[in-house]
PDB file of N, CA and C in Angstrom:
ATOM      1  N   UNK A   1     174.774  59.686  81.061  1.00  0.00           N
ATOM      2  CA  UNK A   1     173.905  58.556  80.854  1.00  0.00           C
ATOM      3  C   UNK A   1     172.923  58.476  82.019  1.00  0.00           C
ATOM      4  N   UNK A   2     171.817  58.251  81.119  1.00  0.00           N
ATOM      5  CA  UNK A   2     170.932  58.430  82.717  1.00  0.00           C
ATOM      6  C   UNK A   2     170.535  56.982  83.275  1.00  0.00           C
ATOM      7  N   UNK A   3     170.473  57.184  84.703  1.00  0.00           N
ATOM      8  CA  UNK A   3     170.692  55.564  85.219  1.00  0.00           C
ATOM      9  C   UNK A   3     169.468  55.102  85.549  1.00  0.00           C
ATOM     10  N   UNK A   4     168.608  53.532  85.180  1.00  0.00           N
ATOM     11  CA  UNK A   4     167.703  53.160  85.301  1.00  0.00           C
ATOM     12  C   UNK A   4     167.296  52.419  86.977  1.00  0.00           C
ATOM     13  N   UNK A   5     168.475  52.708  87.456  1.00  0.00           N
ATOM     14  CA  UNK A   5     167.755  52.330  89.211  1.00  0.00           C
ATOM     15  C   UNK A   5     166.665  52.714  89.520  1.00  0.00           C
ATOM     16  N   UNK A   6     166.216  53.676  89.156  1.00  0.00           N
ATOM     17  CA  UNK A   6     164.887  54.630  89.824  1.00  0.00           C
ATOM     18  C   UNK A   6     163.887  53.312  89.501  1.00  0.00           C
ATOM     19  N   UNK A   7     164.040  52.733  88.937  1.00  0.00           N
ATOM     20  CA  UNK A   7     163.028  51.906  88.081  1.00  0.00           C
ATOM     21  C   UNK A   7     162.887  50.082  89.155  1.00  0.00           C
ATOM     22  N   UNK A   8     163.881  50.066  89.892  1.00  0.00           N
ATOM     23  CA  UNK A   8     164.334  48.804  90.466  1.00  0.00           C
ATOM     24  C   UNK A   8     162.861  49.174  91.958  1.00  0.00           C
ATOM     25  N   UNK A   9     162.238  47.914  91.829  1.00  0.00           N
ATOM     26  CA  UNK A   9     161.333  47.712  93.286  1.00  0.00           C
ATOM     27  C   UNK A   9     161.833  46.988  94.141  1.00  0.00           C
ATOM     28  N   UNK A  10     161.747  47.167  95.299  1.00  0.00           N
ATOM     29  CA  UNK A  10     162.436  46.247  96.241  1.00  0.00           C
ATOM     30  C   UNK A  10     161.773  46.327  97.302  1.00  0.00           C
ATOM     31  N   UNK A  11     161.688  44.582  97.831  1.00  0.00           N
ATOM     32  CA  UNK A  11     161.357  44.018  98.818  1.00  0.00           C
ATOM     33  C   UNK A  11     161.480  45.132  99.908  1.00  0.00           C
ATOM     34  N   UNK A  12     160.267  45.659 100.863  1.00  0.00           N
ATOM     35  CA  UNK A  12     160.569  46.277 102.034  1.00  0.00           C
ATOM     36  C   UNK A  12     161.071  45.227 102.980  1.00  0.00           C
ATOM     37  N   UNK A  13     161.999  45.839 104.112  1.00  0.00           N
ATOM     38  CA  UNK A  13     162.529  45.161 105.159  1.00  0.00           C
ATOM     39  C   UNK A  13     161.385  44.757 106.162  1.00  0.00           C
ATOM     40  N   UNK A  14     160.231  45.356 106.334  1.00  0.00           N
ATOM     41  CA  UNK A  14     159.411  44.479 106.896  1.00  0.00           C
ATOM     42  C   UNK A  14     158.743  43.262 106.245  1.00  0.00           C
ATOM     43  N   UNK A  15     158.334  43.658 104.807  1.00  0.00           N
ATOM     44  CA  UNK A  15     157.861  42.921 104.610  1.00  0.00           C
ATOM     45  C   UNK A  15     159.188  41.290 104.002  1.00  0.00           C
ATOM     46  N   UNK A  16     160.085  41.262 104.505  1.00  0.00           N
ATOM     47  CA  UNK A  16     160.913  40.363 104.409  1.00  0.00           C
ATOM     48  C   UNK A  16     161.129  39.221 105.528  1.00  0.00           C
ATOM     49  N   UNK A  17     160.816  40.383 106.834  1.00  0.00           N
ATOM     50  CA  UNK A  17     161.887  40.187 108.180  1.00  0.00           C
ATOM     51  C   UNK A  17     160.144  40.520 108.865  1.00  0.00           C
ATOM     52  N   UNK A  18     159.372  39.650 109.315  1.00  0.00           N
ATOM     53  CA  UNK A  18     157.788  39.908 109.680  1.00  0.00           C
ATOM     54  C   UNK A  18     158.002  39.032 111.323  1.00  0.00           C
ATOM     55  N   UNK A  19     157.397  39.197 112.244  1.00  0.00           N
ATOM     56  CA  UNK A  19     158.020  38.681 113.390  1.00  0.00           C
ATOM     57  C   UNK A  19     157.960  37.138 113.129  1.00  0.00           C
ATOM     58  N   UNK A  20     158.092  36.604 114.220  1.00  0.00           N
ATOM     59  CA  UNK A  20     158.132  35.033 114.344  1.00  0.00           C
ATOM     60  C   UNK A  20     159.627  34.967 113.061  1.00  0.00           C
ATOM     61  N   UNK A  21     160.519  35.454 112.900  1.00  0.00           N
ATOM     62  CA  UNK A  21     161.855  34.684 111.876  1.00  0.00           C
ATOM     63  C   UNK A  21     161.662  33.822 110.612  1.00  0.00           C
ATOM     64  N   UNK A  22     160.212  33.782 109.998  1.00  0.00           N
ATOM     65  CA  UNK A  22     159.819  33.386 109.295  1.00  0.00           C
ATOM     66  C   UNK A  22     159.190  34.137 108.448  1.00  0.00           C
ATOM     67  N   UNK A  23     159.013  34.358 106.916  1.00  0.00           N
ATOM     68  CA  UNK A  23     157.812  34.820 106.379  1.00  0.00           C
ATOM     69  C   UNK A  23     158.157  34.318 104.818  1.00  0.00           C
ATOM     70  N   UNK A  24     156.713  34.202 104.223  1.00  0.00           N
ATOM     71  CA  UNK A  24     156.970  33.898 102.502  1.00  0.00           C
ATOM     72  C   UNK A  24     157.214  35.103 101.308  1.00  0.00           C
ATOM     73  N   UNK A  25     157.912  34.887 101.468  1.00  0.00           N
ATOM     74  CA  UNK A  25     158.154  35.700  99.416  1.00  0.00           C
ATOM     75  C   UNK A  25     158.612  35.071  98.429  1.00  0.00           C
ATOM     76  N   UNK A  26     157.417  35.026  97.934  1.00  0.00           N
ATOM     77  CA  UNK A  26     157.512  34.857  96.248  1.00  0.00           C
ATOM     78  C   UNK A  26     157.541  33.061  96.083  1.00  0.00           C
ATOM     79  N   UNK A  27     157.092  32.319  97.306  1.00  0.00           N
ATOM     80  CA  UNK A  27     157.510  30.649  97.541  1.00  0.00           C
ATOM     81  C   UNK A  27     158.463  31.054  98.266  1.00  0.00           C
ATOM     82  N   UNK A  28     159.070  31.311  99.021  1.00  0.00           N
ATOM     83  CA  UNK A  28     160.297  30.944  99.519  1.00  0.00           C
ATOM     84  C   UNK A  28     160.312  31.488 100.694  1.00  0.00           C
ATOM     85  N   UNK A  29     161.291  30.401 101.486  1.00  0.00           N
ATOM     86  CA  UNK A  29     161.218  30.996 103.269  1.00  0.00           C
ATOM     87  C   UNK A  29     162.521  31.637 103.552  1.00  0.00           C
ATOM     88  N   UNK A  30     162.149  33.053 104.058  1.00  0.00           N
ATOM     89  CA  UNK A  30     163.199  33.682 104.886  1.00  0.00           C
ATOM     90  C   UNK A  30     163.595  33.285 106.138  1.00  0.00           C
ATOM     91  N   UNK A  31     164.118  32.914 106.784  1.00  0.00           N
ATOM     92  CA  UNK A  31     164.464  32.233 108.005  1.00  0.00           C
ATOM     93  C   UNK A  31     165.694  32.380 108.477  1.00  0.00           C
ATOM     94  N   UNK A  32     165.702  32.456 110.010  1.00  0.00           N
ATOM     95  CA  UNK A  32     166.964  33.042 110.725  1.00  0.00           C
ATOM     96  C   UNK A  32     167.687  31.231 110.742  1.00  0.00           C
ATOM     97  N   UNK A  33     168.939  31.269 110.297  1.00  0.00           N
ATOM     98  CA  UNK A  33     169.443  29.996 110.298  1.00  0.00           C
ATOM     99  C   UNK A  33     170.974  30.294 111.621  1.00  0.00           C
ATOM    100  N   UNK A  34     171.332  29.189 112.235  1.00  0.00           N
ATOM    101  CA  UNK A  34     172.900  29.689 112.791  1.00  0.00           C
ATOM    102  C   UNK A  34     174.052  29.352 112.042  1.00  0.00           C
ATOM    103  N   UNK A  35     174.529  30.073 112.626  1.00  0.00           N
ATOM    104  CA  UNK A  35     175.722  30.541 111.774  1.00  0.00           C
ATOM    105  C   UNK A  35     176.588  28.794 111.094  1.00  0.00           C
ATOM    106  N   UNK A  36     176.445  28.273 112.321  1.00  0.00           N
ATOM    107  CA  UNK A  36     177.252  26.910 112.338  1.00  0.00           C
ATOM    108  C   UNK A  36     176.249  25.970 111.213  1.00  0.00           C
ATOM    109  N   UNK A  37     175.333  25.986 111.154  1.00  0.00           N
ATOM    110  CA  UNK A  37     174.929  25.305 110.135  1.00  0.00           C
ATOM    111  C   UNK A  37     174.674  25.968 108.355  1.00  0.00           C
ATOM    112  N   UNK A  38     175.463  26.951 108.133  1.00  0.00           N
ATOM    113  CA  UNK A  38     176.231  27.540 106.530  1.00  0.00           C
ATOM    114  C   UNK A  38     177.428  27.102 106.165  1.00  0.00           C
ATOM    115  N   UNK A  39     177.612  26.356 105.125  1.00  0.00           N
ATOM    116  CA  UNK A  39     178.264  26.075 104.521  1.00  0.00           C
ATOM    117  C   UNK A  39     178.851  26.467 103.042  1.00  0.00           C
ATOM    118  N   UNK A  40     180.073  26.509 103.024  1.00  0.00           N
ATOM    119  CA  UNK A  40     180.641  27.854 101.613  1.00  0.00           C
ATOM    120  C   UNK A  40     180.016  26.594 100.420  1.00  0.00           C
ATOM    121  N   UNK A  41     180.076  27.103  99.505  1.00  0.00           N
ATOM    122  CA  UNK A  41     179.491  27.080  98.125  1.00  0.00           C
ATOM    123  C   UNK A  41     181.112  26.224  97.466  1.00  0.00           C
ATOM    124  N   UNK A  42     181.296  24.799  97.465  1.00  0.00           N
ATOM    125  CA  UNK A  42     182.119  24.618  97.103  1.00  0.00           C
ATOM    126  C   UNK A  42     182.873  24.972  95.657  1.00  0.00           C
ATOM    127  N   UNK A  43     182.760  25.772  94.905  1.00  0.00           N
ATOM    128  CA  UNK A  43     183.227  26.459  93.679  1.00  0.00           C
ATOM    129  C   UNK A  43     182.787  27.786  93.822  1.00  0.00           C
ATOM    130  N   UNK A  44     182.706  28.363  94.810  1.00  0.00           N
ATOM    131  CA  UNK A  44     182.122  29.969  95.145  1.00  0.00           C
ATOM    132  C   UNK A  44     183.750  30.709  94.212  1.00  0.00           C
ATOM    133  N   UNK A  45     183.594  31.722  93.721  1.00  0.00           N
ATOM    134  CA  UNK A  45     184.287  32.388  92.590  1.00  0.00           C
ATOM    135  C   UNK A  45     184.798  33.061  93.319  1.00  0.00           C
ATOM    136  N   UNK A  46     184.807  33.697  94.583  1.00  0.00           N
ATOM    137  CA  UNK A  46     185.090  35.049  94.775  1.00  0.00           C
ATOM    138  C   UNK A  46     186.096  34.239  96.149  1.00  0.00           C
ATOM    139  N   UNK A  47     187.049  35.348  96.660  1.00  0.00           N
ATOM    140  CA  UNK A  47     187.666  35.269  97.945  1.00  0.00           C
ATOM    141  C   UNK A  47     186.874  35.997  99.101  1.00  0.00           C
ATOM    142  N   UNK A  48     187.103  35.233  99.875  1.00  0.00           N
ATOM    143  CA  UNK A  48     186.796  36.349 101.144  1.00  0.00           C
ATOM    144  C   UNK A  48     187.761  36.271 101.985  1.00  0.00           C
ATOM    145  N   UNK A  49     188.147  37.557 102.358  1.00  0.00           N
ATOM    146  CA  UNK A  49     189.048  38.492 102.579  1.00  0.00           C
ATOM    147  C   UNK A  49     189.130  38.994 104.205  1.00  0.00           C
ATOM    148  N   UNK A  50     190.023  38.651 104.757  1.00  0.00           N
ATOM    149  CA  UNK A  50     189.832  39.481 106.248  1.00  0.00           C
ATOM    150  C   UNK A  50     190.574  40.982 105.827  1.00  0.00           C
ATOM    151  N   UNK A  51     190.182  41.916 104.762  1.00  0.00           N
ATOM    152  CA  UNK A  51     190.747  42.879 104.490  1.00  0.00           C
ATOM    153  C   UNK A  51     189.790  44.346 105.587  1.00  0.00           C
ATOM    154  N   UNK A  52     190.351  45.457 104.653  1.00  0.00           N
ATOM    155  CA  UNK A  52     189.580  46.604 105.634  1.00  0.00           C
ATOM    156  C   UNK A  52     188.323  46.700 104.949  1.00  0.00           C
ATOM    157  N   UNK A  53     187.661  46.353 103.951  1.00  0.00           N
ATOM    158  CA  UNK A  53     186.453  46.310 103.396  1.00  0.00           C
ATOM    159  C   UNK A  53     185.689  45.040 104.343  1.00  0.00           C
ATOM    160  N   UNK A  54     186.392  44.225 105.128  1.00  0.00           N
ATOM    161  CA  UNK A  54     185.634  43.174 105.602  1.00  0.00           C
ATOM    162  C   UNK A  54     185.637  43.890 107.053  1.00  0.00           C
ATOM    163  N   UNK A  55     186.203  44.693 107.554  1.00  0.00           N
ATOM    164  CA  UNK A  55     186.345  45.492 108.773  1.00  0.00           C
ATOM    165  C   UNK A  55     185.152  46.328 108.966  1.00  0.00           C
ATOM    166  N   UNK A  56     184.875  46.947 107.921  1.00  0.00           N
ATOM    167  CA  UNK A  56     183.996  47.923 107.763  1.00  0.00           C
ATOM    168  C   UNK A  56     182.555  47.146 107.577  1.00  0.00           C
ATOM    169  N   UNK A  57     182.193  45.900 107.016  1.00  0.00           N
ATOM    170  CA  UNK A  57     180.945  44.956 107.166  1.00  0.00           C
ATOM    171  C   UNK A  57     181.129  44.337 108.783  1.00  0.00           C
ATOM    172  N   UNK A  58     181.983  44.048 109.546  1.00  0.00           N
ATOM    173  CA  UNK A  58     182.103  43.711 110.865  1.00  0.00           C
ATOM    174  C   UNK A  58     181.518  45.114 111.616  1.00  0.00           C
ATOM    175  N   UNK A  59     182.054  46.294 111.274  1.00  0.00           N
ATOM    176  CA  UNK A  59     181.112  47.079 112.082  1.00  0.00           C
ATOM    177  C   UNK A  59     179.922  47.165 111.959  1.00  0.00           C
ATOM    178  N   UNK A  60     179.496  47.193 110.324  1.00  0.00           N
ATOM    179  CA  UNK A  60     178.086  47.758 109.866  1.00  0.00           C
ATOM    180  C   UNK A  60     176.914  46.302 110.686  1.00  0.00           C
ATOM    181  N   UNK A  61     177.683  45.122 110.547  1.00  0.00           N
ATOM    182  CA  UNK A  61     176.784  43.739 111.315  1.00  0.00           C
ATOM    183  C   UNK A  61     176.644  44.577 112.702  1.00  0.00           C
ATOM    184  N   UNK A  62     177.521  44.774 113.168  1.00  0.00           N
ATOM    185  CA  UNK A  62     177.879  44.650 114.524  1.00  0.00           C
ATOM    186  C   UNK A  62     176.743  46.094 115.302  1.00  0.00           C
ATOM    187  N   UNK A  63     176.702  46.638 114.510  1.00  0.00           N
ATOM    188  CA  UNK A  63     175.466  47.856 114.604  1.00  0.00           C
ATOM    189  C   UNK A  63     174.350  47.700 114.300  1.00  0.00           C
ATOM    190  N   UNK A  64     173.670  47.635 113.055  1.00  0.00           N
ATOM    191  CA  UNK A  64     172.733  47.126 112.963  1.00  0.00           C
ATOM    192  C   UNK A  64     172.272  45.517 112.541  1.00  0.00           C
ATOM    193  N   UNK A  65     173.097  44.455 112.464  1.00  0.00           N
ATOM    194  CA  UNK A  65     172.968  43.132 112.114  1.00  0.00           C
ATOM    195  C   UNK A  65     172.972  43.240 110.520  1.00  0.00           C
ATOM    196  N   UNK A  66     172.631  41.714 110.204  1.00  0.00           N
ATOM    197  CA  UNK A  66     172.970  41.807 108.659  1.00  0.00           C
ATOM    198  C   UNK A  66     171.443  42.302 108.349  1.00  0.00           C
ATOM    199  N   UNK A  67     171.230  43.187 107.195  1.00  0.00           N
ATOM    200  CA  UNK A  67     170.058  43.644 106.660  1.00  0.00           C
ATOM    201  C   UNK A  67     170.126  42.906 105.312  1.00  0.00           C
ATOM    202  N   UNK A  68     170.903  42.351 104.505  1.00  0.00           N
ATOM    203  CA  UNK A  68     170.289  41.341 103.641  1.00  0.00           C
ATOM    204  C   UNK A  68     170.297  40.102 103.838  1.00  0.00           C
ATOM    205  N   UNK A  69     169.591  39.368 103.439  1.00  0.00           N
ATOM    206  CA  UNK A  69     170.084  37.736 103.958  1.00  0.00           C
ATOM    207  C   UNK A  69     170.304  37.158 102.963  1.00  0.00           C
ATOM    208  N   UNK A  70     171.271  35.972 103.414  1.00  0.00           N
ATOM    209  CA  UNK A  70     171.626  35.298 102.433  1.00  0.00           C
ATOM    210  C   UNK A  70     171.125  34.510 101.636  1.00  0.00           C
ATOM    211  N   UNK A  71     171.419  33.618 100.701  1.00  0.00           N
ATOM    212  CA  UNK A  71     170.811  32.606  99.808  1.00  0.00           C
ATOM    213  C   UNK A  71     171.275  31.568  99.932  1.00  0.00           C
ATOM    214  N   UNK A  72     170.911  30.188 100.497  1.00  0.00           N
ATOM    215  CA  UNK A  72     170.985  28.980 100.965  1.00  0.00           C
ATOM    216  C   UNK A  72     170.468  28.022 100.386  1.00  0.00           C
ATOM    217  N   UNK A  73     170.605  26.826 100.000  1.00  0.00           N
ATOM    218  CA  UNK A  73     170.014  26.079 100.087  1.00  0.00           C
ATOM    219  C   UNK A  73     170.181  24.237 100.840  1.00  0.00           C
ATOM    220  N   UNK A  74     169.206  23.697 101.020  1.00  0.00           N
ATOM    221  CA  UNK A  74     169.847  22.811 102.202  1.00  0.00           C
ATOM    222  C   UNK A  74     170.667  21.736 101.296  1.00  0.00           C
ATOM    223  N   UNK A  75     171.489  21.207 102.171  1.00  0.00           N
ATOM    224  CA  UNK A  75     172.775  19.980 101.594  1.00  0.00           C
ATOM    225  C   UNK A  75     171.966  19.157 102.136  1.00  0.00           C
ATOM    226  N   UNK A  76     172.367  17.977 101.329  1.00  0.00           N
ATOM    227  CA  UNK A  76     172.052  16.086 101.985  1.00  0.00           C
ATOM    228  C   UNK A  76     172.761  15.837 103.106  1.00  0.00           C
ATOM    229  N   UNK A  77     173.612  16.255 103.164  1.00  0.00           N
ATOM    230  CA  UNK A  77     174.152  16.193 104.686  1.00  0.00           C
ATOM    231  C   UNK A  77     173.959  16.754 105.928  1.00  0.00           C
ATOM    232  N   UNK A  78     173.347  17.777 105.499  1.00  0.00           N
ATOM    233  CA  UNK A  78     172.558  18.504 106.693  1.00  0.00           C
ATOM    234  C   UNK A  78     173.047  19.838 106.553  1.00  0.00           C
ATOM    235  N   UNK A  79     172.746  21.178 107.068  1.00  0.00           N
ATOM    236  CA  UNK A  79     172.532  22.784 107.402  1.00  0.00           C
ATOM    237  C   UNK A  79     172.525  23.040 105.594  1.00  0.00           C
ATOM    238  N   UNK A  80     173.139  24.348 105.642  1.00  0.00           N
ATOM    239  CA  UNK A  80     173.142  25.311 104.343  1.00  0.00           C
ATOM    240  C   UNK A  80     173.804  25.167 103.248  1.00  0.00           C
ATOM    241  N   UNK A  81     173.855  25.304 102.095  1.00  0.00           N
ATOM    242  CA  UNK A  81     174.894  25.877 101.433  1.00  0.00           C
ATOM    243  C   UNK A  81     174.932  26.810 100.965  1.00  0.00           C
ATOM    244  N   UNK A  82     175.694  27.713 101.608  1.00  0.00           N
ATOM    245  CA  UNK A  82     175.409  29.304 101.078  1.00  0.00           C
ATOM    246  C   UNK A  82     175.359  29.269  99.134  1.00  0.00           C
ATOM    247  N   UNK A  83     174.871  30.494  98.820  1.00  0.00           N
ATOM    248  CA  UNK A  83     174.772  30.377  97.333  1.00  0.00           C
ATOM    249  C   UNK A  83     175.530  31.947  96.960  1.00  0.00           C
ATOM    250  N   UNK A  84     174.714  33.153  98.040  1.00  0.00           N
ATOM    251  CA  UNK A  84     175.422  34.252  98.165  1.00  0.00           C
ATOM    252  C   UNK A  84     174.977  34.445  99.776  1.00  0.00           C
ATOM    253  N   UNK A  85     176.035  35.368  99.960  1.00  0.00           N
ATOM    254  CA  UNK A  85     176.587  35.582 101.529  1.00  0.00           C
ATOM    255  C   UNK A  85     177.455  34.989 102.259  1.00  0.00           C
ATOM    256  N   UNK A  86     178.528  34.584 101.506  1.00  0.00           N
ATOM    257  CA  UNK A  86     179.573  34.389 102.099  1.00  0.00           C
ATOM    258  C   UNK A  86     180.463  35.584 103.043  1.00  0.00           C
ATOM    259  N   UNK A  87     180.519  36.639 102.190  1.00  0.00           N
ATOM    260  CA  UNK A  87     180.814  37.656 103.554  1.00  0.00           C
ATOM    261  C   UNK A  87     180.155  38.323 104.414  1.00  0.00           C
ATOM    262  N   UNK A  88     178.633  37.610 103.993  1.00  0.00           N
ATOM    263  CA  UNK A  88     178.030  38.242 105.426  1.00  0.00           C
ATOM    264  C   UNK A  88     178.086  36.847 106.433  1.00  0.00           C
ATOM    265  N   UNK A  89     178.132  35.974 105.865  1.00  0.00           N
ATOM    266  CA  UNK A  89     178.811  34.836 107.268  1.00  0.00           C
ATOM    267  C   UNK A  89     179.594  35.289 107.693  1.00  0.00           C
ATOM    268  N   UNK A  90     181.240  35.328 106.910  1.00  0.00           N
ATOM    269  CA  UNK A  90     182.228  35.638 108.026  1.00  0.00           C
ATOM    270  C   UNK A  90     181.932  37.153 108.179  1.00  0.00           C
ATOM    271  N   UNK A  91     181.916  38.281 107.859  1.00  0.00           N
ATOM    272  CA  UNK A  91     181.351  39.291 109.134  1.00  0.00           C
ATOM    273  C   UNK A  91     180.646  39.108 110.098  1.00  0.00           C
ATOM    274  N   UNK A  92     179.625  38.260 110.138  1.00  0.00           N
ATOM    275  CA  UNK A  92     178.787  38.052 111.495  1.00  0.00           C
ATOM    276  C   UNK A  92     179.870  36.785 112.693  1.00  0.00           C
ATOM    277  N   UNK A  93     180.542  36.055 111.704  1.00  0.00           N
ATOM    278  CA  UNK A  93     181.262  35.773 112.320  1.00  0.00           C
ATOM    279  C   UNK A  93     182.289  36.413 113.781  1.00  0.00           C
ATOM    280  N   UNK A  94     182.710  36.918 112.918  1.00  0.00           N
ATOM    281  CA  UNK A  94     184.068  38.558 113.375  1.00  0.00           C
ATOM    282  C   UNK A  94     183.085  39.502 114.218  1.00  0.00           C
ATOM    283  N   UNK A  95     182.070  39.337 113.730  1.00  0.00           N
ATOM    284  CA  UNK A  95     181.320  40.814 114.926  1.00  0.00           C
ATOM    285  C   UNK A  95     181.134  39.733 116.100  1.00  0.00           C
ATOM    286  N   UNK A  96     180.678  38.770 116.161  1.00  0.00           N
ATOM    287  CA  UNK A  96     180.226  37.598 117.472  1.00  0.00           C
ATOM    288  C   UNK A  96     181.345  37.396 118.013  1.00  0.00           C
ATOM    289  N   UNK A  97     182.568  37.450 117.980  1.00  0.00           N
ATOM    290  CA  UNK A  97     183.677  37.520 118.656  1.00  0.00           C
ATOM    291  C   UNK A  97     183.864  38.511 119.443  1.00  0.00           C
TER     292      UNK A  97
END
């Protein structure tokens, strides 16, 4: 079966990650947020795992940082709520230790 990835465009990493921690795509702001102000997705589906697949994202952060970012949006109460990237929180977590 032949696979239609070839076909997928994607955001370059500069043009995502442009200096100053800020830039627009598509309406929307990319922005370096801290860690302490993300908050899990209260019905998030999935576990996260201090397994060896989460070992292996603690190194890959820990080398080159996270290269995708997550999806947030802000709470009434104040910082994030993650939407996706929950394990790239806690990996960046685990690598900052």
């Amino acid at each position: 079966m032949k696979s239609s990835a070839s076909k997928i465009q994607l955001t370059g990493f500069h043009d995502l990650f442009q200096a100053g921690g800020t830039s627009e795509v598509s309406g929307e702001t990319v922005q370096e947020v801290p860690l302490s102000e993300l908050f899990p997705f209260k019905n998030h589906p999935f576990q996260v795992r201090d397994d060896e697949a989460m070992q292996k994202t603690v190194e890959s952060i820990a080398r080159s940082g996270v290269l995708s970012p997550a999806i947030v949006r802000p709470r009434q109460e104040g910082g994030y709520e993650i939407i996706a990237g929950h394990r790239r929180k806690r990996g960046s977590e685990l690598a900052a230790q």
